[in-house]
Protein backbone atom coordinates (compact mmCIF):
# COMPACT_ATOMS: atom_id res chain seq x y z
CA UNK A 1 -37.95 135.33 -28.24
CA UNK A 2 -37.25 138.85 -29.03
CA UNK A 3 -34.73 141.16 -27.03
CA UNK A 4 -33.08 143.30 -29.60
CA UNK A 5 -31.37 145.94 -28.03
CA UNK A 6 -32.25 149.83 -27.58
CA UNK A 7 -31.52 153.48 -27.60
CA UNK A 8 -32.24 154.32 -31.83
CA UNK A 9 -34.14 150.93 -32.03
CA UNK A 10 -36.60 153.10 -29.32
CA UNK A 11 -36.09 156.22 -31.17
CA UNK A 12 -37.37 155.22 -34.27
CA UNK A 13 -40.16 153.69 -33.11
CA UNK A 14 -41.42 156.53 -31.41
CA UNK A 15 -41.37 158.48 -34.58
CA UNK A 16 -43.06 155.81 -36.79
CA UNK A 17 -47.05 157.16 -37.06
CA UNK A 18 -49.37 154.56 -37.24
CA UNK A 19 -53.05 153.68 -37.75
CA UNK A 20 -55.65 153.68 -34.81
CA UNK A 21 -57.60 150.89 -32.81
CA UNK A 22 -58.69 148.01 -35.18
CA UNK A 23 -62.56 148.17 -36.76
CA UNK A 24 -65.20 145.72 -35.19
CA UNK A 25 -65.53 144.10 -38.93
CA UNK A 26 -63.40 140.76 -39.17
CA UNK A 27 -60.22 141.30 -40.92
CA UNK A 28 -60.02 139.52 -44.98
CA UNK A 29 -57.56 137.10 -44.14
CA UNK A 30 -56.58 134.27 -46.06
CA UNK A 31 -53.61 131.93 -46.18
CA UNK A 32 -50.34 130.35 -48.48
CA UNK A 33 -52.89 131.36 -51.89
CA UNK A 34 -52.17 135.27 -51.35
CA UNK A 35 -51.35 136.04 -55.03
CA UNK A 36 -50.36 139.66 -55.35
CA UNK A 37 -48.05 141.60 -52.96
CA UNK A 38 -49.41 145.15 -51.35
CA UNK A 39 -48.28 148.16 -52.71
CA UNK A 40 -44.83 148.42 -52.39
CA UNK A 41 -43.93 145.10 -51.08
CA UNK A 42 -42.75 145.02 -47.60
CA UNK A 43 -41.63 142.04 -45.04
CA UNK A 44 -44.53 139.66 -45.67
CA UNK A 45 -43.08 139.01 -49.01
CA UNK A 46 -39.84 138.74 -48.36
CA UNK A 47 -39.82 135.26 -47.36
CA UNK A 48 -37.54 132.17 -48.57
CA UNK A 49 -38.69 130.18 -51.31
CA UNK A 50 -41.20 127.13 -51.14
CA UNK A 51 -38.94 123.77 -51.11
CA UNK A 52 -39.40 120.48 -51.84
CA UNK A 53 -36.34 119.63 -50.94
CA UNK A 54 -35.12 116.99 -48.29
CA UNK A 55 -32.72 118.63 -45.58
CA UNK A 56 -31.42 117.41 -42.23
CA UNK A 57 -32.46 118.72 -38.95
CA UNK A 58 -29.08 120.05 -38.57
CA UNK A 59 -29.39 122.35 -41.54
CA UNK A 60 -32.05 123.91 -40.98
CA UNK A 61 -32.04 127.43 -39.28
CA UNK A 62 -35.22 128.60 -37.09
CA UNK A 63 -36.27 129.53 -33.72
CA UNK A 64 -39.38 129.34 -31.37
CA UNK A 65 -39.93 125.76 -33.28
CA UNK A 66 -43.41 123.94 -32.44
CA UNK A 67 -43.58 120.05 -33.76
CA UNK A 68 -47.11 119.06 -34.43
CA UNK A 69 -47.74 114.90 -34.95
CA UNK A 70 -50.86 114.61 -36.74
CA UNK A 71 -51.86 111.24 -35.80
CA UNK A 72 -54.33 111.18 -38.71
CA UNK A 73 -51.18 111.28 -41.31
CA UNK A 74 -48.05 110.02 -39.44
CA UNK A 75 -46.45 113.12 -40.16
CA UNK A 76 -44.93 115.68 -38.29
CA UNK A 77 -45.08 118.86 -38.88
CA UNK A 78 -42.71 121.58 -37.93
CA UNK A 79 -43.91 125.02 -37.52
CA UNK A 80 -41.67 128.01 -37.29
CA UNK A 81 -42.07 131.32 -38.46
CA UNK A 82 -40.83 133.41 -41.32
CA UNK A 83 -40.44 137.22 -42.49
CA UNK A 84 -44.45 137.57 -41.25
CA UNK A 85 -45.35 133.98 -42.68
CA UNK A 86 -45.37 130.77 -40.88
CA UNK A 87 -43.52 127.41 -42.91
CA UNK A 88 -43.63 123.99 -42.59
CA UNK A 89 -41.30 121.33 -43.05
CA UNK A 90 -42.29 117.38 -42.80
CA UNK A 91 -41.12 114.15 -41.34
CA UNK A 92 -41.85 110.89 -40.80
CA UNK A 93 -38.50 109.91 -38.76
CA UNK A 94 -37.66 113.61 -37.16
CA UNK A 95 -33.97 113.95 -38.75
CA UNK A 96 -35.19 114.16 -42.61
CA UNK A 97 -37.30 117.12 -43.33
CA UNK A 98 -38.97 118.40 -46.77
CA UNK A 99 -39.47 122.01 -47.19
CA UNK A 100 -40.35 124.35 -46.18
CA UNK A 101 -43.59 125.26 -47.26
CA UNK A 102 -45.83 128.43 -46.50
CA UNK A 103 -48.79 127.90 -44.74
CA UNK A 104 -49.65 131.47 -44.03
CA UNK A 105 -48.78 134.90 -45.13
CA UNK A 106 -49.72 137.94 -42.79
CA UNK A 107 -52.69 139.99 -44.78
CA UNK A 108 -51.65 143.72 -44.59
CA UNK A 109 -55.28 144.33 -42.73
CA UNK A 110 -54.49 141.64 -40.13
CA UNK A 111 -54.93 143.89 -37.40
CA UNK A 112 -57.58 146.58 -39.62
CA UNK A 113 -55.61 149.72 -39.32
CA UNK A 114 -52.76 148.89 -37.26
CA UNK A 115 -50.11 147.63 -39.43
CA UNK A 116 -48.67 144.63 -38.12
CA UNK A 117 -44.28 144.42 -38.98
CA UNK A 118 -43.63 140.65 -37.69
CA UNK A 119 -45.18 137.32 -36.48
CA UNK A 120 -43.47 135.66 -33.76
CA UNK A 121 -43.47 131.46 -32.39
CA UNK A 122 -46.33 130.04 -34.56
CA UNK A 123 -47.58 126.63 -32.73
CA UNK A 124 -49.85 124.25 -34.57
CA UNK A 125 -52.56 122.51 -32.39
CA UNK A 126 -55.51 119.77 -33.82
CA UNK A 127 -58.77 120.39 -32.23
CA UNK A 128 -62.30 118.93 -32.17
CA UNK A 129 -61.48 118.43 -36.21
CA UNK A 130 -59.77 121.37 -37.02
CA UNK A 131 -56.16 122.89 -37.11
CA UNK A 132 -55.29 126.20 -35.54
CA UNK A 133 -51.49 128.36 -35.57
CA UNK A 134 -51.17 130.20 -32.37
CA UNK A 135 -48.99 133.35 -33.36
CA UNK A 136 -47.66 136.34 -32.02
CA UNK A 137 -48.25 139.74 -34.02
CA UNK A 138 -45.80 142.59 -33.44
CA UNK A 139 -46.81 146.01 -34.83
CA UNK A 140 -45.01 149.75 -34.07
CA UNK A 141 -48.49 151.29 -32.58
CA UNK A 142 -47.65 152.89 -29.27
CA UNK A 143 -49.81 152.48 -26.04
CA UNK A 144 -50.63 155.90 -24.81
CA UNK A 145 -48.06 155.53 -21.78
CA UNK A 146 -44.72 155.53 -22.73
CA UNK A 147 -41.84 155.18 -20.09
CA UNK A 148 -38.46 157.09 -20.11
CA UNK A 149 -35.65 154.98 -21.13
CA UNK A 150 -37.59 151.81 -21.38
CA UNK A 151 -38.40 150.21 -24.84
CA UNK A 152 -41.09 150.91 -26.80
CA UNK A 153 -44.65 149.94 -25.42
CA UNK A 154 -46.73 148.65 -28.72
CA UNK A 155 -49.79 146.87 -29.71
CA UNK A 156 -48.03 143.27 -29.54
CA UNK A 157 -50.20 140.15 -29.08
CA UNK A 158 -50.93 136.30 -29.47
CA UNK A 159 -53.80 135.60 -32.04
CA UNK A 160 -55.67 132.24 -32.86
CA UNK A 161 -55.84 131.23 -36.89
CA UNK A 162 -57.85 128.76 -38.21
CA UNK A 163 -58.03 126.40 -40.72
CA UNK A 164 -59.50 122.87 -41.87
CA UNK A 165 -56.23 121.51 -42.83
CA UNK A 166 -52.63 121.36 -40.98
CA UNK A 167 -51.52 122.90 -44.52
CA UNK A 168 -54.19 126.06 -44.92
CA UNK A 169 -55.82 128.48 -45.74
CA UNK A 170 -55.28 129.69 -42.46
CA UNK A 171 -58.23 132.55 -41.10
CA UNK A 172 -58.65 134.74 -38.36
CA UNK A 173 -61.25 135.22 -36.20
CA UNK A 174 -61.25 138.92 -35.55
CA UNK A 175 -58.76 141.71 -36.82
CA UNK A 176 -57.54 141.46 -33.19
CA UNK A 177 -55.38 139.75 -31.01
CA UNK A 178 -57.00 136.88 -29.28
CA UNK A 179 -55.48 138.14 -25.90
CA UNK A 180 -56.72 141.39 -24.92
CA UNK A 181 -55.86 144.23 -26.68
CA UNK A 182 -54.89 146.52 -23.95
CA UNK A 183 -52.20 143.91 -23.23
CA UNK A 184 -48.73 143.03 -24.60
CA UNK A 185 -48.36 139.51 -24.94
CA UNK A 186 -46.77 136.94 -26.74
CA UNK A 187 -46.25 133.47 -27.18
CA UNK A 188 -49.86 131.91 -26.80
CA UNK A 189 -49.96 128.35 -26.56
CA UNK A 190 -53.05 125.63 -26.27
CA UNK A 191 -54.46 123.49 -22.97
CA UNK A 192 -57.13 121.88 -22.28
CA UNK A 193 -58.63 121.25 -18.93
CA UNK A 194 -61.99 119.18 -17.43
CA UNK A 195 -63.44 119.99 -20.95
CA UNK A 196 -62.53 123.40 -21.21
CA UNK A 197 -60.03 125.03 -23.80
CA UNK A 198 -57.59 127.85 -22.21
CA UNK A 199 -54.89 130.02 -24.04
CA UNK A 200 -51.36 129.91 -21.46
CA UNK A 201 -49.26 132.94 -22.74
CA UNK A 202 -46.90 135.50 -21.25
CA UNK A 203 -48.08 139.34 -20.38
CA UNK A 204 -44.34 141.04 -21.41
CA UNK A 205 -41.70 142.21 -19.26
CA UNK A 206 -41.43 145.72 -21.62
CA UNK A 207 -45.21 146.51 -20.35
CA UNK A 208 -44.87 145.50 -17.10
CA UNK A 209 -40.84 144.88 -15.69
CA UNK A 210 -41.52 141.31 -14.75
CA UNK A 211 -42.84 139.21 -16.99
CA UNK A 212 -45.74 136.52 -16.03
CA UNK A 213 -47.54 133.84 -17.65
CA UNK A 214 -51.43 134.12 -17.24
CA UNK A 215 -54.16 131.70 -18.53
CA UNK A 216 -57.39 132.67 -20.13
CA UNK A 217 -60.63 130.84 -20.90
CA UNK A 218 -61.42 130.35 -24.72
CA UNK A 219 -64.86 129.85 -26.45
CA UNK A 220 -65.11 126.04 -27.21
CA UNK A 221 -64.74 126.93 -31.27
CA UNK A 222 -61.40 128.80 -30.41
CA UNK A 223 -62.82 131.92 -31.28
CA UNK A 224 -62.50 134.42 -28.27
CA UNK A 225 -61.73 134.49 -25.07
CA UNK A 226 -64.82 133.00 -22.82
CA UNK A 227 -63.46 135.07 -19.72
CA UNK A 228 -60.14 137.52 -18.22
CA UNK A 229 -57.03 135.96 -18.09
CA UNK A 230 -55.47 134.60 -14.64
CA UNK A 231 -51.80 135.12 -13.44
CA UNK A 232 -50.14 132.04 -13.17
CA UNK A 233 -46.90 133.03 -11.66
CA UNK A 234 -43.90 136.09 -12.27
CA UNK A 235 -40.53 135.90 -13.81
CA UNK A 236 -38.83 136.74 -10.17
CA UNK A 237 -40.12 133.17 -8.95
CA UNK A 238 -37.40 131.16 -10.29
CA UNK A 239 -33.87 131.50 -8.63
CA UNK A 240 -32.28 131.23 -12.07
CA UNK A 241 -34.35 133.81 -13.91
CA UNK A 242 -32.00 137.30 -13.51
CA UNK A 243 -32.72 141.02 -14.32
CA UNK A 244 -31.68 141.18 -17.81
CA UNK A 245 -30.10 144.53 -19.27
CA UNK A 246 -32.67 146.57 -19.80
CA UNK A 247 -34.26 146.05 -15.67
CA UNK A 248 -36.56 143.33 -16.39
CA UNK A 249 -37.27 139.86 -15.59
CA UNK A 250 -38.22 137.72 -18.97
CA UNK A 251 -40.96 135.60 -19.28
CA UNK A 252 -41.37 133.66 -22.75
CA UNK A 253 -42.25 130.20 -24.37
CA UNK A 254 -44.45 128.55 -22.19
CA UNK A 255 -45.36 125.32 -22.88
CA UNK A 256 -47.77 123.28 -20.65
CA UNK A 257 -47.66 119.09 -20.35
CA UNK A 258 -49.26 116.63 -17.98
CA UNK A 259 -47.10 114.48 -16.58
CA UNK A 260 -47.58 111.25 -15.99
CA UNK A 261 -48.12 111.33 -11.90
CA UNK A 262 -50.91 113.70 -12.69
CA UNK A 263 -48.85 116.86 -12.55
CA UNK A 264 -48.69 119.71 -14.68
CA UNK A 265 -45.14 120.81 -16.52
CA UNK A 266 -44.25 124.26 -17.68
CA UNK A 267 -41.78 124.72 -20.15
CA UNK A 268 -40.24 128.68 -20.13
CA UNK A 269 -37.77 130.41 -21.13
CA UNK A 270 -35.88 133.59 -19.62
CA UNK A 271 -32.70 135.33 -19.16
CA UNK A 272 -30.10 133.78 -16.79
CA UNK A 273 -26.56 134.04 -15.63
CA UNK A 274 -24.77 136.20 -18.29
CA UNK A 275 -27.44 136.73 -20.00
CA UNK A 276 -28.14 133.59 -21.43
CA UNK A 277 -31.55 132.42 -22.54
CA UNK A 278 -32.71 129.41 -20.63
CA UNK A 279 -35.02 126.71 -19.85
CA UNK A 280 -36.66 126.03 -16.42
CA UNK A 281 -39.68 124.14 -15.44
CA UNK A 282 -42.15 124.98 -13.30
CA UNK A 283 -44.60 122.27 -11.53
CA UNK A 284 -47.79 122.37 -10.80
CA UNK A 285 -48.53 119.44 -8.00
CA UNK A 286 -52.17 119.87 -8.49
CA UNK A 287 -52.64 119.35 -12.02
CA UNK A 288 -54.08 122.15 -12.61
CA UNK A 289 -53.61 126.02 -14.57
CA UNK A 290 -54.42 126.99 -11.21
CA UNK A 291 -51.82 125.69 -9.39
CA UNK A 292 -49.88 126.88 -7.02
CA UNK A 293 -47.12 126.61 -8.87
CA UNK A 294 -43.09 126.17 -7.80
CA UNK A 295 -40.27 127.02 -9.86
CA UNK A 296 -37.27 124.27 -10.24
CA UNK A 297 -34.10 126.09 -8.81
CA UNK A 298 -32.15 125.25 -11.88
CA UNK A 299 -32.87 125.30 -15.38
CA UNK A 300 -33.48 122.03 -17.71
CA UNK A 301 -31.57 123.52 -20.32
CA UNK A 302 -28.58 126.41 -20.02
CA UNK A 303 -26.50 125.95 -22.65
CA UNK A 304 -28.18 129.17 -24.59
CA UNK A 305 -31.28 127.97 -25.71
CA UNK A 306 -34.62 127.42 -25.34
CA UNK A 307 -38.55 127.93 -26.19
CA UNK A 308 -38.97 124.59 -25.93
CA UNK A 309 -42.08 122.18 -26.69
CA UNK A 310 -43.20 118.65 -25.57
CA UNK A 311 -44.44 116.22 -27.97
CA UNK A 312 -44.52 112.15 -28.28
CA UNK A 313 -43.69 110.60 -31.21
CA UNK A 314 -45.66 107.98 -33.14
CA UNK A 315 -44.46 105.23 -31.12
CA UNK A 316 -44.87 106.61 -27.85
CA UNK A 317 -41.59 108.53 -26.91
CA UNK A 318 -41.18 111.51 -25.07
CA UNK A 319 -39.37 113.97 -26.96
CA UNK A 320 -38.56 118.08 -26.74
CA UNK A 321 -37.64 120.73 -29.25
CA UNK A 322 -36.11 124.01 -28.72
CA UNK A 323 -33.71 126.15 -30.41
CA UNK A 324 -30.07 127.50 -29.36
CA UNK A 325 -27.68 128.74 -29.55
CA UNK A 326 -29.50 132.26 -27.87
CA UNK A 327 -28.34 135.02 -25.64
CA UNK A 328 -24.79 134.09 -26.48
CA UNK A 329 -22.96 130.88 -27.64
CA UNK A 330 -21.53 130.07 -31.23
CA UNK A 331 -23.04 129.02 -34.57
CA UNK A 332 -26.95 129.72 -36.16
CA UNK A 333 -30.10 129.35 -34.55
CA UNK A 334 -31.81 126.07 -35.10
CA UNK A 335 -33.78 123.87 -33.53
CA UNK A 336 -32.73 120.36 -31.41
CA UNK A 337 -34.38 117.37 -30.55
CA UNK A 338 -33.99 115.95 -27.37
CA UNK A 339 -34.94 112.68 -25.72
CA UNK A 340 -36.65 113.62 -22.26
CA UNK A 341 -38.18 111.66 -18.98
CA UNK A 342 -40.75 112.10 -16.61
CA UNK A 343 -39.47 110.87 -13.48
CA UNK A 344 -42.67 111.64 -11.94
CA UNK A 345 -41.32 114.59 -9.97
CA UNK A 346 -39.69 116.37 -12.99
CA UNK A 347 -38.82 116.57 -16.09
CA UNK A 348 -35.26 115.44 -17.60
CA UNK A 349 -33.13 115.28 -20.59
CA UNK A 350 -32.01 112.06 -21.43
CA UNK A 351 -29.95 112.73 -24.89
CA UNK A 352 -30.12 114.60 -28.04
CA UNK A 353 -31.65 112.99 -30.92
CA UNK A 354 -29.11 112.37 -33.87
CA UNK A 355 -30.18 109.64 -35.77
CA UNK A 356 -33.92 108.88 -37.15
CA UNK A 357 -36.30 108.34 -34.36
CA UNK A 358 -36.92 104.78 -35.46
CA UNK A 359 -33.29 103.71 -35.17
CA UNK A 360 -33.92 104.36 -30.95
CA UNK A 361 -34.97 101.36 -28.78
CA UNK A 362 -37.20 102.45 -26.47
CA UNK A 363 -35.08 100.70 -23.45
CA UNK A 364 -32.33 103.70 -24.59
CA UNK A 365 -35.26 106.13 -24.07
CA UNK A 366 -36.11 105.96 -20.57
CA UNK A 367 -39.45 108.02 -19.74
């Protein structure tokens, strides 16, 4: 999630000149074995140090966490991002984590000649054999239509990275965002349905007031879209989603789940009351990206945080990560485990996880 605030924020971006509309040509991109920086440095080699190091869950500080359980390993893997990397840290019991580790540094021709200045919410997904990051790219390269007193409208958008290992080389497919380009979106994340691989991801409030999360068909190899993306539902249809500062309705984090009466969850995030950032659920009753969806009237989680994701662990527990505190509240940004339920109408939290995983019974762990 990104809401920094604006006035000189907006003013210096509209004086930064940048490059023009991305070649054809696939970008040279390659992952952690970049071994020179670009002229003159910059933010994609400023990042913290490889670890080996074994931390606790509680010290470590991220946001827009993704968990990835590769079943082939036992490990989990979780993803966040990093001054225009993306890190790793491991597990096998969820509370003890070594790292980090970078996976992926942002090549300065990404994006060909638009020069890219951050990478937002990586999420790590296993498919058909191979690993893929779904990451947001932020650059400074203004759309042609600007609004008065409204932020900055850029070249911002979620990308698909590939790679035969959880660990890298990461690649990308095109020196484009996977999303199209006339778009600014963020926060991609992976579903399959009947067979058929979509991208869920939000179209930004600063481009359009209120926010909505679309779907898109992808090419079975991940590569490109396979057809135009499909509104899913606006910001304005939840009851606790609120006008934030600026005038617009948020949309961010979506994360999609099937539940286990055949419905489909929605994890998102927004602003709320005060303007905290919060986590609602929306349902889908017929399973599908289609929907209709409804909104739950209140959110799952309003204590100041959220981009929350849905995993299970190894033995079959339903768990959820986001990060907090956000959009107010006390103390560092980092990410919590929670122990959630399906009650087959919704989704909720159960308890926060504060000892290893395989210290829980699963009677304690209701589902």
């Amino acid at each position: 999630m990104k809401l920094p605030g604006i006035g000189l924020l907006a003013l210096v971006m509209l004086l930064v000149t940048t490059g023009v509309q991305a070649q054809t040509a696939p970008a040279s991109t390659s992952g952690s074995n970049v071994e020179s920086p670009p002229p003159g440095g910059g933010f994609r080699w400023r990042m913290l140090a490889d670890s080996n190091a074994v931390v606790k869950l509680e010290t470590i500080r991220a946001q827009d966490v993704d968990i990835f359980p590769d079943e082939k390993t036992k490990i989990y893997y979780m993803v966040a991002s990093g001054h225009g990397g993306v890190r790793t840290w491991t597990s096998t019991n969820l509370i003890d984590w070594q790292g980090p580790k970078t996976i992926f540094r942002t090549p300065p021709d990404i994006w060909g000649d638009i020069p890219t200045t951050g990478l937002w919410a990586p999420e790590m997904h296993e498919y058909k054999g191979k690993y893929y990051l779904f990451v947001t790219f932020d650059s400074r390269h203004l759309f042609d239509e600007q609004w008065p007193d409204w932020r900055p409208r850029v070249t911002r958008g979620s990308q698909i990275l590939w790679s035969d290992s959880p660990t890298g080389p990461y690649h990308a497919f095109a020196n484009h965002s996977t999303t199209p380009t006339n778009l600014m979106t963020l926060d991609g994340t992976f579903w399959v349905e009947d067979g058929v691989p979509y991208m869920v991801f939000c179209n930004e409030w600063v481009q359009i007031s209120d926010g909505t999360v679309d779907y898109m068909p992808l090419k079975d190899d991940l590569s490109d879209a396979a057809g135009p993306p499909v509104r899913m539902f606006r910001a304005s249809s939840a009851k606790w989603s609120e006008l934030i500062e600026q005038g617009g309705h948020v949309t961010d984090g979506p994360y999609v789940w099937k539940g286990k009466t055949g419905k489909l969850y929605m994890l998102w995030s927004s602003r709320a009351h005060d303007q905290r950032y919060e986590l609602g659920v929306a349902i889908s009753d017929s399973g599908k990206l289609a929907g209709p969806w409804r909104q739950e009237d209140k959110p799952l989680y309003g204590d100041y945080g959220g981009h929350g994701m849905i995993f299970r662990t190894f033995d079959g527990k339903l768990m959820m990560i986001l990060h907090a505190p956000d959009g107010g509240g006390s103390g560092p940004r980092r990410p919590h485990i929670f122990y959630i339920e399906d009650t087959g109408e919704t989704l909720k939290i159960v308890k926060e996880l504060t000892s290893p995983a395989s210290d829980q019974t699963k009677e304690s762990t209701p589902e």
